[in-house]
C-alpha atoms as a PDB file:
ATOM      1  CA  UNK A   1     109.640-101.186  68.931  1.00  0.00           C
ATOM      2  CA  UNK A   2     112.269-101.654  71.834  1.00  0.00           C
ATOM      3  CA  UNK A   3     115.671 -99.374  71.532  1.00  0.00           C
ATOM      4  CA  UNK A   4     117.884-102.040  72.581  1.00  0.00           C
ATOM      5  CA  UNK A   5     120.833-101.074  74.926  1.00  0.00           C
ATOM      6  CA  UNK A   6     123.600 -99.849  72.634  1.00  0.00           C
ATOM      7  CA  UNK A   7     125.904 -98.879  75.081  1.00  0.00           C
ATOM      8  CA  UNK A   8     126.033-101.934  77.285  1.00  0.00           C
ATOM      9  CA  UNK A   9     125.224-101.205  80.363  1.00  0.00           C
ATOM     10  CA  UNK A  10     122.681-103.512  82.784  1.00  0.00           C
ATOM     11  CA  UNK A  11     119.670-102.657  81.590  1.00  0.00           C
ATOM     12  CA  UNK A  12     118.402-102.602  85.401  1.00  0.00           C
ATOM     13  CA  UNK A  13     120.336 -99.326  85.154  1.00  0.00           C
ATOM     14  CA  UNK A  14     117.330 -97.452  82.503  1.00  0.00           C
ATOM     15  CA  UNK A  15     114.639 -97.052  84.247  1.00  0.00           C
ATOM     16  CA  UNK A  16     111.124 -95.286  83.844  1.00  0.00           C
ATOM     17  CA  UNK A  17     109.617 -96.950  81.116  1.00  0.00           C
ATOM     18  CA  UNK A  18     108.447 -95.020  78.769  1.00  0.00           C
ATOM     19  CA  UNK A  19     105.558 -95.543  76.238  1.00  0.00           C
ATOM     20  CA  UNK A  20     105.961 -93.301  73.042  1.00  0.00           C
ATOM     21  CA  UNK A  21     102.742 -92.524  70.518  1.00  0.00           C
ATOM     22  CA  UNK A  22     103.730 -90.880  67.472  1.00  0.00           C
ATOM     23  CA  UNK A  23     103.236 -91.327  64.120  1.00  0.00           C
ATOM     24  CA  UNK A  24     105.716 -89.536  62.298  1.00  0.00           C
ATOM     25  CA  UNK A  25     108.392 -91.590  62.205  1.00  0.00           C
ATOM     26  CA  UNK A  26     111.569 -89.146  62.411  1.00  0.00           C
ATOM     27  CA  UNK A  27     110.036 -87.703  65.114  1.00  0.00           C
ATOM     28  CA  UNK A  28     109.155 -91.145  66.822  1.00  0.00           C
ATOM     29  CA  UNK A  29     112.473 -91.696  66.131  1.00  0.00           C
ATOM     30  CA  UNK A  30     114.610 -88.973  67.360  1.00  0.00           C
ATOM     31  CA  UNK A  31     112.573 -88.762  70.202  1.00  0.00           C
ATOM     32  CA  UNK A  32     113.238 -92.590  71.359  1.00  0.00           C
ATOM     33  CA  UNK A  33     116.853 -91.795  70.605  1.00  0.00           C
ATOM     34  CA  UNK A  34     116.752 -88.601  72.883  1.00  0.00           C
ATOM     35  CA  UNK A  35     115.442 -90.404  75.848  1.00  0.00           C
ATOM     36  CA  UNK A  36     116.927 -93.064  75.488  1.00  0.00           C
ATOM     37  CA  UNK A  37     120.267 -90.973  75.688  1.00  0.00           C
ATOM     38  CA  UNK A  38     118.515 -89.678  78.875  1.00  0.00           C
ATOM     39  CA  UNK A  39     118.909 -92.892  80.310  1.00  0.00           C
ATOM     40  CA  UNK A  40     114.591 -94.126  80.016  1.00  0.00           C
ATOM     41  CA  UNK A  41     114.071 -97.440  78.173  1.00  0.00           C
ATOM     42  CA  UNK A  42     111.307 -96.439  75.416  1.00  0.00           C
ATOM     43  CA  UNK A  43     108.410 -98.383  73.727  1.00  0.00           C
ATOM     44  CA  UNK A  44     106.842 -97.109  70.918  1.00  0.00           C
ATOM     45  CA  UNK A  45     103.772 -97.143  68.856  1.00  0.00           C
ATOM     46  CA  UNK A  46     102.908 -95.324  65.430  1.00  0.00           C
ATOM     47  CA  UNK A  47      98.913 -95.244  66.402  1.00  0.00           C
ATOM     48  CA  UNK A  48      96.591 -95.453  69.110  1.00  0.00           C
ATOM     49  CA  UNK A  49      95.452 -98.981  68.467  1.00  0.00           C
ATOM     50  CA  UNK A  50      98.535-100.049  68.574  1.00  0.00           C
ATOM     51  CA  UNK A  51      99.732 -98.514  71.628  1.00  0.00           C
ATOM     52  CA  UNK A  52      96.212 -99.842  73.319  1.00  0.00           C
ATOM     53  CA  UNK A  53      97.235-103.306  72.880  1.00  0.00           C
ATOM     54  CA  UNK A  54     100.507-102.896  74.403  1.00  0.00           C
ATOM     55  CA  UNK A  55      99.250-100.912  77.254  1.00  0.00           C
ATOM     56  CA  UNK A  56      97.607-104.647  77.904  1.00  0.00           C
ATOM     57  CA  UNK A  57     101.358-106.504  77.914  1.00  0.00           C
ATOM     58  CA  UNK A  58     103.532-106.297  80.710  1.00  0.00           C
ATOM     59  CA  UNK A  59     105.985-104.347  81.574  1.00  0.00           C
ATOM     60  CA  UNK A  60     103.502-101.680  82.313  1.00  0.00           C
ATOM     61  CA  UNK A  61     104.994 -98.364  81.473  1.00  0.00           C
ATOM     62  CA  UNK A  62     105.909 -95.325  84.073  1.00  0.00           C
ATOM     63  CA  UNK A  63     104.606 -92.811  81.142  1.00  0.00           C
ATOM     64  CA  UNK A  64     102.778 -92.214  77.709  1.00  0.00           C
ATOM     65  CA  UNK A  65     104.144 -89.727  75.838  1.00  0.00           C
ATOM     66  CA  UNK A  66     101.076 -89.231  73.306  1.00  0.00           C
ATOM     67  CA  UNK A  67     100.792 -87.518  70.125  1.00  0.00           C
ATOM     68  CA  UNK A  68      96.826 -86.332  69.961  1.00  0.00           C
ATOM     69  CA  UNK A  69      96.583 -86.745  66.170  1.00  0.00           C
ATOM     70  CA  UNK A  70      96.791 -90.267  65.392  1.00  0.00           C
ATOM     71  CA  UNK A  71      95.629 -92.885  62.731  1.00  0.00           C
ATOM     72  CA  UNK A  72      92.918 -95.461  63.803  1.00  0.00           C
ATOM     73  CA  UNK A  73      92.524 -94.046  67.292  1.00  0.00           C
ATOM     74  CA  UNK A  74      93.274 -90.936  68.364  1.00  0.00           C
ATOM     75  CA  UNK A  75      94.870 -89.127  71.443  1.00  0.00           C
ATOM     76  CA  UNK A  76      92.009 -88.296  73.164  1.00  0.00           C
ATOM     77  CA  UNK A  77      90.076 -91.480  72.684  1.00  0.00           C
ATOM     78  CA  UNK A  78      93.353 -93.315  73.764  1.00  0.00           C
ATOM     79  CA  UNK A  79      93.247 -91.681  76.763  1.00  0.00           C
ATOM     80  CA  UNK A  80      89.419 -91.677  77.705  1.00  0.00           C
ATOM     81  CA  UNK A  81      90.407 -96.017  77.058  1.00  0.00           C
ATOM     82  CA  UNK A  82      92.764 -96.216  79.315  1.00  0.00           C
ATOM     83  CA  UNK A  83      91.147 -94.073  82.037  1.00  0.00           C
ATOM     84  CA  UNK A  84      88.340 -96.404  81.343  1.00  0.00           C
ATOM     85  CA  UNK A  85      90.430 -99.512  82.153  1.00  0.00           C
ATOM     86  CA  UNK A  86      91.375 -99.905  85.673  1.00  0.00           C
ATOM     87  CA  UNK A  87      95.091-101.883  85.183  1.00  0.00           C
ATOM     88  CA  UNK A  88      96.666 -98.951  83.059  1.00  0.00           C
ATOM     89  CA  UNK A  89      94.510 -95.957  83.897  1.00  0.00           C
ATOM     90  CA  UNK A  90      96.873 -94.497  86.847  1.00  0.00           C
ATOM     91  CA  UNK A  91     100.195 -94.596  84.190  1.00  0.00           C
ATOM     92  CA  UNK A  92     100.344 -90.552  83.889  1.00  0.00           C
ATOM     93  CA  UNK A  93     100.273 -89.401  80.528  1.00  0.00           C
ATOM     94  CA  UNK A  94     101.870 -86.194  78.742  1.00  0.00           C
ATOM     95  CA  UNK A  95     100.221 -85.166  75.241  1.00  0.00           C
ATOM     96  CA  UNK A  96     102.341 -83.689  72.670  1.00  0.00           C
ATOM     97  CA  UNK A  97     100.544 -81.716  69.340  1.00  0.00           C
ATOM     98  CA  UNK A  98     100.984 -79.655  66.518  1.00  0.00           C
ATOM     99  CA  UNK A  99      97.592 -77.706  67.100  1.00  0.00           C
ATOM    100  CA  UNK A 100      96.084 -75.996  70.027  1.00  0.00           C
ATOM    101  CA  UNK A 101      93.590 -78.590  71.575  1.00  0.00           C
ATOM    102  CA  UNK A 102      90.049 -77.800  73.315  1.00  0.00           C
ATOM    103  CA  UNK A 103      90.469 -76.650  76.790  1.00  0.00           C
ATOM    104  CA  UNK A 104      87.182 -79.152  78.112  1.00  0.00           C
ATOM    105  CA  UNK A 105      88.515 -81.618  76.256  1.00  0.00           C
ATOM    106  CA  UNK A 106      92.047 -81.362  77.855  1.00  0.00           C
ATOM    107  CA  UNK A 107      90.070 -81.134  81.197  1.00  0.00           C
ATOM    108  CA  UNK A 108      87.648 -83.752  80.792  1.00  0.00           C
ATOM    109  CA  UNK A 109      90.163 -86.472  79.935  1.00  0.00           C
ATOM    110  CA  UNK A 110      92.350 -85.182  82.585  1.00  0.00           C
ATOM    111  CA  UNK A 111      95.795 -84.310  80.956  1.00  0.00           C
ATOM    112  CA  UNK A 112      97.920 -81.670  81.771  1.00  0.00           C
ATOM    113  CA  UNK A 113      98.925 -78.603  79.113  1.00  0.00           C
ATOM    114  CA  UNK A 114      99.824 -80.638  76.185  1.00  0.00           C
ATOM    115  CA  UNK A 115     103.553 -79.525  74.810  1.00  0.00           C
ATOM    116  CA  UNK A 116     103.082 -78.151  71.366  1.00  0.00           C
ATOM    117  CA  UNK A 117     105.108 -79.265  68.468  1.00  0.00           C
ATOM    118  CA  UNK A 118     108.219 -78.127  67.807  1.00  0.00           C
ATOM    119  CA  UNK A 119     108.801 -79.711  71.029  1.00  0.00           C
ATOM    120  CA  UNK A 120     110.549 -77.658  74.012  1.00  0.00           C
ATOM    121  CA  UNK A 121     112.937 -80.888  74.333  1.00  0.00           C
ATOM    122  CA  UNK A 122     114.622 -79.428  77.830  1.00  0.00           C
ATOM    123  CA  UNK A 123     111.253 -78.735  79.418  1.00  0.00           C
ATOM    124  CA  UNK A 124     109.489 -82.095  77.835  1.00  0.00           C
ATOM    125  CA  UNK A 125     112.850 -84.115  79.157  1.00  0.00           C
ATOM    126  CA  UNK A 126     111.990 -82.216  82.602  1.00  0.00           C
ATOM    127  CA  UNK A 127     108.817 -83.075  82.860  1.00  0.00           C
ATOM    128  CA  UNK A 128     109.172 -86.327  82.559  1.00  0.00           C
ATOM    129  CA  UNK A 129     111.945 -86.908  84.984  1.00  0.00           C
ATOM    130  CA  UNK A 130     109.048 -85.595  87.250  1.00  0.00           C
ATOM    131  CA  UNK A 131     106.464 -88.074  86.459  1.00  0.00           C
ATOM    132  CA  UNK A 132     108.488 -90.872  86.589  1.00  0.00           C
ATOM    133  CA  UNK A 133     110.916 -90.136  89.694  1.00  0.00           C
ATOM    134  CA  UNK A 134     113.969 -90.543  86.957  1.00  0.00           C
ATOM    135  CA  UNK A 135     116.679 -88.045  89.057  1.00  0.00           C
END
């Protein structure tokens, strides 16, 4: 699902694409709406399959944000995918969850700290601004 450009300005002017996997849908929702406020343009997915396919489709997103627990495919095997597949396995990903994750697993699928549900919105927006070069 696309947010479309409610405010009307030239969609050249959004940039950093931005792939969001979530599958609770008010969070999904809200968080699309917050960076889209931000000024990103924002994909998003409700489960890893789903979010694999579309990692296959251009435009190629700057950034996943990914939720770790996730119906069908999961976070983790998501990510060891794409790292897997040479076209989408430099997009830099940031994992969001509502549990503490395994340190080796964090390390062997090379993700930085994960942000842990309830989100820390100013340091998650921050974050991302870094990734994707978004000033």
């Amino acid at each position: 699902m696309q947010i479309p450009d409610r405010i009307g300005s030239d969609p050249g002017q959004r940039s950093g694409l931005i792939l969001l996997v979530e599958d609770d849908f008010v969070l999904r929702s809200s968080l699309s709406e917050l960076l889209f406020a931000e000024g990103f343009r924002v994909e998003c997915c409700a489960d890893g399959r789903e979010a694999f396919r579309r990692l296959h489709q251009p435009p190629k997103p700057a950034l996943i944000l990914l939720d770790i627990m996730l119906p069908y495919l999961d976070g983790f095997e998501l990510r060891a995918l794409q790292r897997k597949t040479p076209l989408i396995a430099n997009i830099p990903v940031i994992a969001i969850s509502a549990h503490d994750l395994d340190a080796s697993s964090i390390d062997e699928l090379d993700l930085s700290p994960p942000f842990r549900k309830p989100l820390d919105i100013d340091l998650l927006v921050s974050r991302i601004r870094d990734l994707t070069g978004h000033a």
